[in-house]
Protein backbone atom coordinates (compact mmCIF):
# COMPACT_ATOMS: atom_id res chain seq x y z
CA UNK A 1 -29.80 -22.06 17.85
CA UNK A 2 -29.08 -19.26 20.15
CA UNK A 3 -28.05 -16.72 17.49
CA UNK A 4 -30.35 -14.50 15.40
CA UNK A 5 -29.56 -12.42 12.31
CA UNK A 6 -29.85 -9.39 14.90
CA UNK A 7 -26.92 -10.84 16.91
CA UNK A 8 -24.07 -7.66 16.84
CA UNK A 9 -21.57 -9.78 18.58
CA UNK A 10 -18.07 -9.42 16.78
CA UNK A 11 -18.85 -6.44 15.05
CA UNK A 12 -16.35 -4.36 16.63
CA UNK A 13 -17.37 -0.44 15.06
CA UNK A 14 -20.70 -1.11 13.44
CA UNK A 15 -20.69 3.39 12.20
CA UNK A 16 -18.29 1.80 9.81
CA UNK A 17 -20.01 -0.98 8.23
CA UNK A 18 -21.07 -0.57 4.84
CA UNK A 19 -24.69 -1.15 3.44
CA UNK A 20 -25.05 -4.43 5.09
CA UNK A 21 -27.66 -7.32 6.08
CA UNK A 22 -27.85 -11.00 6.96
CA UNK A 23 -30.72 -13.28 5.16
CA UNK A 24 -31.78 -16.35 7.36
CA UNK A 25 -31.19 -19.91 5.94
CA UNK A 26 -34.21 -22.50 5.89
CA UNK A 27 -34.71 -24.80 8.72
CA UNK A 28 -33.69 -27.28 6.61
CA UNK A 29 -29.87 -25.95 6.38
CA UNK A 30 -29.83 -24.14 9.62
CA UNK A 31 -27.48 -27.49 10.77
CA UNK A 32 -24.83 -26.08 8.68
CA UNK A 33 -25.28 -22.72 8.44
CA UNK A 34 -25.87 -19.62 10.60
CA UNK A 35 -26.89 -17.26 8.12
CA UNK A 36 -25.67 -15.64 4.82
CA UNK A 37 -24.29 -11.96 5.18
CA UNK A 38 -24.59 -9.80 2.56
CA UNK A 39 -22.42 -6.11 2.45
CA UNK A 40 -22.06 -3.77 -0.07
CA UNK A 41 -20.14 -0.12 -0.61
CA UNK A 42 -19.51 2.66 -3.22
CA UNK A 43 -16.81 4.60 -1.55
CA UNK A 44 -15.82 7.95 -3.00
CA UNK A 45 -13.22 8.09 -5.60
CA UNK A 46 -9.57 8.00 -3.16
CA UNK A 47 -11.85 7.02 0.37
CA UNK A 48 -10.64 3.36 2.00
CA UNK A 49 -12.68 2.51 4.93
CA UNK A 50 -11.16 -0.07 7.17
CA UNK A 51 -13.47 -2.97 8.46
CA UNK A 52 -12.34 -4.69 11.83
CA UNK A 53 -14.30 -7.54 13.46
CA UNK A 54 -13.88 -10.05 16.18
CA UNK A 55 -15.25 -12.85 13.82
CA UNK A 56 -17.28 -15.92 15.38
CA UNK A 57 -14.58 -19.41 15.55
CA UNK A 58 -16.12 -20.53 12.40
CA UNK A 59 -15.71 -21.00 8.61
CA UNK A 60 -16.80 -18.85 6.13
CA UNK A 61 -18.00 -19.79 2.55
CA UNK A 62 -17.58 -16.23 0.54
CA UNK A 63 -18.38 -15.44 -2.81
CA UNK A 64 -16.93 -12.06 -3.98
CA UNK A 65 -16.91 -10.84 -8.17
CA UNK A 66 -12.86 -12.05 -8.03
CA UNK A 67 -13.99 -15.50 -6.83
CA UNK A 68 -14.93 -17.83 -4.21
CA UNK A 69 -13.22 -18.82 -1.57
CA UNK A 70 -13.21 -20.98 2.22
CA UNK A 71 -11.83 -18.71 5.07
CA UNK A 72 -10.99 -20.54 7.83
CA UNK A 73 -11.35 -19.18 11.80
CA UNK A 74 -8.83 -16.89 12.84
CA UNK A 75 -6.88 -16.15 15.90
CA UNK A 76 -7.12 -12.37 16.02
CA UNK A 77 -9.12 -9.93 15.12
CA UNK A 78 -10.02 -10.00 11.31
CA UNK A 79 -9.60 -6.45 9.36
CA UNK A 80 -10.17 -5.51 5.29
CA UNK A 81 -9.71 -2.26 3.15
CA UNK A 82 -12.49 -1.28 1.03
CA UNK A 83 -12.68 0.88 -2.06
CA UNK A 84 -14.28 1.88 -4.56
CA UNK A 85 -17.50 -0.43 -5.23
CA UNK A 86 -18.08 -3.57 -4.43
CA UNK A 87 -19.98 -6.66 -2.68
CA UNK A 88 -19.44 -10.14 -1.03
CA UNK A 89 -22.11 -12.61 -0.13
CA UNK A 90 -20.83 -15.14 2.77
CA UNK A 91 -22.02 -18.04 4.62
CA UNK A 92 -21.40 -18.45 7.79
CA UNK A 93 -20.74 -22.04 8.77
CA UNK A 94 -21.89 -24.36 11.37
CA UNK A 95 -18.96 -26.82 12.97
CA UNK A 96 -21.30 -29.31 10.81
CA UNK A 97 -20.81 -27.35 7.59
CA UNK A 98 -17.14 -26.50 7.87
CA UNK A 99 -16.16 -30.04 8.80
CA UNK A 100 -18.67 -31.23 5.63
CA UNK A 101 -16.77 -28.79 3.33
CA UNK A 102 -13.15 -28.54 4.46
CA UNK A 103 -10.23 -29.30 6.97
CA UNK A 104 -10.96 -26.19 9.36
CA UNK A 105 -7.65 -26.33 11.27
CA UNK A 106 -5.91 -26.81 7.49
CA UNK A 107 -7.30 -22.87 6.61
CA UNK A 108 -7.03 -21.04 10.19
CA UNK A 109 -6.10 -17.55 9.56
CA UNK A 110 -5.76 -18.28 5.93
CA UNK A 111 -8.32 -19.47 2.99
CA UNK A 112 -8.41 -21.53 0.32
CA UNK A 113 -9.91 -20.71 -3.16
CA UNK A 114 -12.45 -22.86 -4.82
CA UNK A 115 -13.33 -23.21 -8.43
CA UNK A 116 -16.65 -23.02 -8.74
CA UNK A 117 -17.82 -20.62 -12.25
CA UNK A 118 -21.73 -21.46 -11.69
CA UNK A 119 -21.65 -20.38 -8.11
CA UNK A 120 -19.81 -16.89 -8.82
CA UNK A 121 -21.61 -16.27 -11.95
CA UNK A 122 -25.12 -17.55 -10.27
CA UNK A 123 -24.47 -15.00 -7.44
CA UNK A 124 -22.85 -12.28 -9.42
CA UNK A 125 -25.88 -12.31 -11.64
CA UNK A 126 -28.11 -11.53 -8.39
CA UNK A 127 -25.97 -9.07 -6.88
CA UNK A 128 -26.46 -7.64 -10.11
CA UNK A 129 -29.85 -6.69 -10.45
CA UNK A 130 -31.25 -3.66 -9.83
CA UNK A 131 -33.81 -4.22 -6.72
CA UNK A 132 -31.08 -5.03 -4.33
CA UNK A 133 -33.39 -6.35 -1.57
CA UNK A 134 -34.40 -9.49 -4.37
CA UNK A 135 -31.09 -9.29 -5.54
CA UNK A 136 -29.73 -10.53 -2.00
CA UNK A 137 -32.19 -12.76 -1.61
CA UNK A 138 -31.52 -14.85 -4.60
CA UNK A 139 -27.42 -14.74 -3.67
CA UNK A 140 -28.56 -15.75 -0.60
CA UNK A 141 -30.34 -18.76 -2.20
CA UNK A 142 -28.19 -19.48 -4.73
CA UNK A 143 -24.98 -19.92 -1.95
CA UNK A 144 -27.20 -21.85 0.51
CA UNK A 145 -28.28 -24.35 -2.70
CA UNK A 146 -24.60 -24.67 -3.17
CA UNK A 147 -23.77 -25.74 0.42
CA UNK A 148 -26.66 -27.81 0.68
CA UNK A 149 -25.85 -29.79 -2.01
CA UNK A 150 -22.40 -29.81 -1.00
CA UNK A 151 -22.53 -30.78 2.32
CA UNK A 152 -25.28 -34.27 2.96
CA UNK A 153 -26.05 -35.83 5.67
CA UNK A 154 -24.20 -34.85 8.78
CA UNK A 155 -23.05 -37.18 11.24
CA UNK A 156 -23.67 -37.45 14.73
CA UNK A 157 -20.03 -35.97 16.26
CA UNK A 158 -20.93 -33.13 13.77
CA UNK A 159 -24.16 -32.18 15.41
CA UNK A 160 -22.18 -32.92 18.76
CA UNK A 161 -19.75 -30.18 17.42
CA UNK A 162 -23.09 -27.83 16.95
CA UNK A 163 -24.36 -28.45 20.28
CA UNK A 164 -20.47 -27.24 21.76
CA UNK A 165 -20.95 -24.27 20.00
CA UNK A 166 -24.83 -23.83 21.21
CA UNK A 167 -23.81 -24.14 24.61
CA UNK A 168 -20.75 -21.78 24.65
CA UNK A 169 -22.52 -19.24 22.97
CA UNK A 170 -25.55 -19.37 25.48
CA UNK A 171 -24.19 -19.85 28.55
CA UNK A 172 -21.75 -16.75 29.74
CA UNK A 173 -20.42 -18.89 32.73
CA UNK A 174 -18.87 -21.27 30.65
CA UNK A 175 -14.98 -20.35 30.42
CA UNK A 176 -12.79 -23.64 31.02
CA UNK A 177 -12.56 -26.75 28.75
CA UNK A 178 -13.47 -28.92 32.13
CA UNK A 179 -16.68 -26.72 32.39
CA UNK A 180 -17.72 -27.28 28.45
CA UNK A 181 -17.07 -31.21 28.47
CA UNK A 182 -18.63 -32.31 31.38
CA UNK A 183 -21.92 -30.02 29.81
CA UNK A 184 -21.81 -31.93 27.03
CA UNK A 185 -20.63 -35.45 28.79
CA UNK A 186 -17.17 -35.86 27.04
CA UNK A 187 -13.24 -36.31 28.28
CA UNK A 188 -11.42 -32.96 27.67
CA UNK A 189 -9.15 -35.06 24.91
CA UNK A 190 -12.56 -35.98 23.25
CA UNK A 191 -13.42 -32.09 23.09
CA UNK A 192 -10.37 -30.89 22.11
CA UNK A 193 -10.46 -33.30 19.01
CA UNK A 194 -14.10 -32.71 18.29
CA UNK A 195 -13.19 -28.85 18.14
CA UNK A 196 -9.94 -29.17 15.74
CA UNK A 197 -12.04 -31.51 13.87
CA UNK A 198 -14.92 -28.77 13.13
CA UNK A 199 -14.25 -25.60 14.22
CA UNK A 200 -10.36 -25.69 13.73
CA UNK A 201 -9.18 -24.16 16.63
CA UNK A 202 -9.03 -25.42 20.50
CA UNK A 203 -12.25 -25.44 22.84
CA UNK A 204 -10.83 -22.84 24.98
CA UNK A 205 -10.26 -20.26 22.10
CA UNK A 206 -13.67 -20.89 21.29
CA UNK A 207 -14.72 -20.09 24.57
CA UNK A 208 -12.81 -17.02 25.01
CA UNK A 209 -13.97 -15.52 21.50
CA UNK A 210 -17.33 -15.41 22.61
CA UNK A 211 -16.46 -14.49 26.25
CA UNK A 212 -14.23 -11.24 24.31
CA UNK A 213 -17.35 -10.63 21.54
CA UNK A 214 -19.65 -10.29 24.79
CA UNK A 215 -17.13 -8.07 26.27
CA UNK A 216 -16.69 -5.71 23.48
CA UNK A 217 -20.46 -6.18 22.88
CA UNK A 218 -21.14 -4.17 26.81
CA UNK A 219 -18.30 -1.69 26.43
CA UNK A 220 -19.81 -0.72 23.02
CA UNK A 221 -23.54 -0.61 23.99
CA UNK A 222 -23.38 0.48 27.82
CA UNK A 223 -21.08 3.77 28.51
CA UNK A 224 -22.02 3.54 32.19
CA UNK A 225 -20.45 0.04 32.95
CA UNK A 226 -17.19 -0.55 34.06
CA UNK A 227 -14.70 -3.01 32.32
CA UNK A 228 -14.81 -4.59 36.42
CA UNK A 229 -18.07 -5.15 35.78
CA UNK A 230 -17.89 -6.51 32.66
CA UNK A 231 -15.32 -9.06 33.74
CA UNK A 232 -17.83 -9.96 36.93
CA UNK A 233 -20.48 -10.38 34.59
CA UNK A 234 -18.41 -12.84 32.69
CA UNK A 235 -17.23 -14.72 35.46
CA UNK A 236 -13.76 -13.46 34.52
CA UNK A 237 -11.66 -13.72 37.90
CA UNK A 238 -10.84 -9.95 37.64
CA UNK A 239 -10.82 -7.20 35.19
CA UNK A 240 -7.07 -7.58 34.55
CA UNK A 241 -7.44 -11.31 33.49
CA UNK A 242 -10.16 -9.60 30.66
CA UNK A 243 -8.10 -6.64 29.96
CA UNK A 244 -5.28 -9.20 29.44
CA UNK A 245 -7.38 -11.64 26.79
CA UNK A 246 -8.24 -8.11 25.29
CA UNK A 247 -4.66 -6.94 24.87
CA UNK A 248 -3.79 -10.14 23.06
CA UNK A 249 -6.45 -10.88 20.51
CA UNK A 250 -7.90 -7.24 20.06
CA UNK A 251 -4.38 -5.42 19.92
CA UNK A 252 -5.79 -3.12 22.33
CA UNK A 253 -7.34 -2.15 26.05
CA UNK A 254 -11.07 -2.74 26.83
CA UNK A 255 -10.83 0.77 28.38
CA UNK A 256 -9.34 2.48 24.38
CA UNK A 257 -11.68 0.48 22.73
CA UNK A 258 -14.34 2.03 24.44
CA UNK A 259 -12.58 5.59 23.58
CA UNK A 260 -12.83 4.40 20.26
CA UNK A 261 -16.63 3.66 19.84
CA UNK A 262 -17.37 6.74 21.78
CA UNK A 263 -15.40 8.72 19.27
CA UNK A 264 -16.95 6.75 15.96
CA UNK A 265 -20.47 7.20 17.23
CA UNK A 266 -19.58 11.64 18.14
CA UNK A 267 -18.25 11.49 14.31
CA UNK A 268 -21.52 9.69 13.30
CA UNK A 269 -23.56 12.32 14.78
CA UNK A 270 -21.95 15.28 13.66
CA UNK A 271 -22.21 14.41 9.86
């Protein structure tokens, strides 16, 4: 699997996170899930700190102290308020897991609430003890027993779906639906069902989310390259075809989001 708990892709101003970590999930699970992501914040009395990411085009299986709920992928850039204190532990799915737990395409850009007491209260209980390092571990384990024993065997289209993702993660010169099916030997009708059916959205926004996370990724982490080369890097036909896909899902310019990262990290440093 090509991504690590390290991976910063989609995590658009990581100054503003809050206390925040991923646990791996065993070999056994790692089919249906990427990893469980744990944050956590005590903001000052009248502080909100907004939280924007460029989430993966996947499924998420959150448990928060309100509740638990399936959050499908999204089409934009996803954003909350925080206050106060607080915590959520998520897993993030697999095309195997969402299309073992839910509809994906039935939840994009929305979610759907499940009731499920033992989970919340088994994970509240964890996030509630004091050593929050074995706290988050047994969230962790408590959510990934839950999927696990919600999820069984997986057939083969949904390890099929799995591979899709593998390869457009990996491969940065993947960026047309022709490109992805002949890679994985299926008709472009066959892909574009395979990815509704799992993911919930069409092959070629999956492609271009992780083309755009890898984009914001350099801009973020490398002042000295231009968005040009960025878009070259990509196999983007120009910079104004990446400033374009930029525009549209981020709400902004590769060129001010830069400004913006610049300015976050300046703040950072002069606390």
């Amino acid at each position: 699997m090509p991504e690590t708990t390290a991976d910063q892709r989609g995590i658009l101003y990581p100054s503003r996170l809050p206390t925040f970590h991923r646990e791996p999930v065993s070999e056994a699970l790692a089919d249906r899930v990427r990893w469980i992501w744990i944050p956590r914040w005590n903001l000052p009395a009248g502080q909100r700190d907004r939280q924007e990411v460029l989430p993966f085009p996947a499924c998420n299986l959150v448990v928060e102290p309100d509740g638990v709920s399936l959050y499908g992928p999204t089409t934009s850039i996803s954003y909350r308020e925080l206050e106060g204190r607080g915590w959520a532990v998520g897993a993030l799915l697999r095309p195997a897991g969402a299309g073992a737990l839910c509809s994906p395409s039935l939840i994009r850009d929305s979610h759907r609430p499940l009731e499920d007491p033992d989970l919340k209260v088994a994970v509240a209980d964890a996030m509630a003890d004091s050593n929050t390092t074995t706290g988050g571990q047994r969230a962790a384990s408590a959510l990934a027993a839950w999927v696990a024993q919600h999820t069984g065997p997986l057939q083969a289209m949904a390890l099929t779906a799995n591979r899709m993702e593998d390869v457009v993660a990996s491969d940065r010169s993947i960026l047309r639906v022709d490109q992805l099916a002949r890679r994985l030997d299926l008709s472009i009708r066959s892909l574009q069902r395979l990815s509704e059916r799992y993911i919930g959205l069409p092959p070629l926004a999956v492609i271009r989310r992780y083309r755009l996370q890898e984009a914001a990724q350099r801009l973020r982490e490398d002042p000295s390259v231009t968005v040009a080369q960025v878009a070259a890097e990509l196999d983007y036909a120009d910079h104004a075809h990446l400033t374009a896909d930029f525009r549209r899902v981020l709400g902004l310019s590769p060129s001010r989001y830069r400004q913006q990262t610049i300015s976050d990290r300046q703040a950072l440093s002069d606390r």
